[in-house]
C-alpha atoms as a PDB file:
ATOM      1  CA  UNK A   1      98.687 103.747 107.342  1.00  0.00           C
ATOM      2  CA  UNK A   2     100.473 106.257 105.736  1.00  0.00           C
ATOM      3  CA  UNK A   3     104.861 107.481 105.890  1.00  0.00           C
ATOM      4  CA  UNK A   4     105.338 110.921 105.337  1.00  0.00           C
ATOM      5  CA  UNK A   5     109.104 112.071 104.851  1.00  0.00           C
ATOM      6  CA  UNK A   6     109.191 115.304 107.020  1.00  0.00           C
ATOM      7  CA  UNK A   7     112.357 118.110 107.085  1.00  0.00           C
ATOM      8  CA  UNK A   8     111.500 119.187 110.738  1.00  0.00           C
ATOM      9  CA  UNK A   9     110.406 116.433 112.979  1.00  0.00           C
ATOM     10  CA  UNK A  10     109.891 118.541 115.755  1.00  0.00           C
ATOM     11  CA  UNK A  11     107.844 120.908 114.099  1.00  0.00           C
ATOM     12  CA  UNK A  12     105.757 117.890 112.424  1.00  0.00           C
ATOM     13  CA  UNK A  13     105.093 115.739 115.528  1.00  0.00           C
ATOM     14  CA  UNK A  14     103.833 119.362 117.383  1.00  0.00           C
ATOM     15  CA  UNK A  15     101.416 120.160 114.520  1.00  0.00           C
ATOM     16  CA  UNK A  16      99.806 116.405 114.529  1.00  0.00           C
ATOM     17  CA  UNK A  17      99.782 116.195 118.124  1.00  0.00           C
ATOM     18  CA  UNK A  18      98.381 119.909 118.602  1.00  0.00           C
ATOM     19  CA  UNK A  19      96.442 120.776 115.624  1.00  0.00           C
ATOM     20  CA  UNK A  20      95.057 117.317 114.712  1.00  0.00           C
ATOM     21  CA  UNK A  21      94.757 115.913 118.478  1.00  0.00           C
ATOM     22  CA  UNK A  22      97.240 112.360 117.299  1.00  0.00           C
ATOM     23  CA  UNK A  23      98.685 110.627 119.817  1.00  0.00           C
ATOM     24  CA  UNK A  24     102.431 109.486 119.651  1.00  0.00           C
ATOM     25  CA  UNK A  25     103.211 105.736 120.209  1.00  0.00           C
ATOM     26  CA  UNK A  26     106.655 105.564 118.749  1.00  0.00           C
ATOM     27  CA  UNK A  27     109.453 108.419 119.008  1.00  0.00           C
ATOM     28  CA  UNK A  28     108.583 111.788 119.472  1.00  0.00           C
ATOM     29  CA  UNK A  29     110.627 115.108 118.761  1.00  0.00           C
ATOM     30  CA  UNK A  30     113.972 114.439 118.971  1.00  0.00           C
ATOM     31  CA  UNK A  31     113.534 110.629 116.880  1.00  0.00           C
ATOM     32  CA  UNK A  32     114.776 109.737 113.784  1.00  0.00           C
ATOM     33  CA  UNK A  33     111.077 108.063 113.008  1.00  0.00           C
ATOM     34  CA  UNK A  34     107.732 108.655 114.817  1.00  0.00           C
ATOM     35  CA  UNK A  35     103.987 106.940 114.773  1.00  0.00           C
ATOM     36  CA  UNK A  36     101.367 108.840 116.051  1.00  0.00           C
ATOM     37  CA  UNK A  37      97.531 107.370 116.410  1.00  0.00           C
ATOM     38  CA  UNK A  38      93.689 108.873 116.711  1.00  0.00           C
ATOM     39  CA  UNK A  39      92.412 108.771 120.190  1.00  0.00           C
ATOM     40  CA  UNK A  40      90.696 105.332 119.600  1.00  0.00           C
ATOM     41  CA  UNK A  41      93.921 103.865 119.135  1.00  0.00           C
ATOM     42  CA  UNK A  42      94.430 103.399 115.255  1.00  0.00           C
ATOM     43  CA  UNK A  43      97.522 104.074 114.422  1.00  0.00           C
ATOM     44  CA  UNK A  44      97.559 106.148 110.982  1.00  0.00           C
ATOM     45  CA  UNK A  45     100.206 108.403 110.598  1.00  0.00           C
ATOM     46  CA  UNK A  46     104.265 107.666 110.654  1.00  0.00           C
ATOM     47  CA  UNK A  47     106.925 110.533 110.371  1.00  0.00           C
ATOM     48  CA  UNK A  48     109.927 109.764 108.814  1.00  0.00           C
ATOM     49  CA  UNK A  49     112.805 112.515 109.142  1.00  0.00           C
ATOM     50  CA  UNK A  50     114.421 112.695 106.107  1.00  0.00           C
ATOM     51  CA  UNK A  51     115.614 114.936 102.481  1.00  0.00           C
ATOM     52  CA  UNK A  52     114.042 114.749  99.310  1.00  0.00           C
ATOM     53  CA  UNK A  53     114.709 112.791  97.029  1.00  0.00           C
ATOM     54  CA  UNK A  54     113.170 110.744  94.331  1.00  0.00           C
ATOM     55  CA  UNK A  55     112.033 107.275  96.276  1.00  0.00           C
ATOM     56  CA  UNK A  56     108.698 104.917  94.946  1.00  0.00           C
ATOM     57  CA  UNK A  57     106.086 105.364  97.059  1.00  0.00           C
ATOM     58  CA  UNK A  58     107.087 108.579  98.940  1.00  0.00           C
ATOM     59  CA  UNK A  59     105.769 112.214  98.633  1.00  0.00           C
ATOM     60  CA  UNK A  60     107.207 114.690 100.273  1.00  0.00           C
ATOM     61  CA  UNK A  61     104.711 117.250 101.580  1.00  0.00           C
ATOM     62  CA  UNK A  62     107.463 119.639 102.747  1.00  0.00           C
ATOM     63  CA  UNK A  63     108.717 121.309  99.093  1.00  0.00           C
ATOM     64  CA  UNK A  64     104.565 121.832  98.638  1.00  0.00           C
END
């Protein structure tokens, strides 16, 4: 499983959901932290709305 620290949750959950066919299972949108899964029901993916900043173990895809 993997966090990703997103700018734009609502932009982020739409592009998993749409482009990559994910499934949410925890927030959505308008949350402050979402989990999305593959159709087979792993989950593999969690959104975490948030700024950059220097943290161990985070990369922030959204300066890139």
């Amino acid at each position: 499983m993997v966090t990703l620290l997103v700018a734009n949750m609502e932009a982020s959950v739409r592009f998993y959901e749409d482009v990559l066919g994910l499934e949410i299972t925890y927030g959505g949108e308008g949350s402050y932290f979402t989990s999305l899964r593959t159709k087979d029901g792993d989950t593999i993916l969690n959104l975490e709305h948030g700024k950059a900043g220097i943290q161990w173990g985070v990369v922030d895809f959204s300066r890139f």
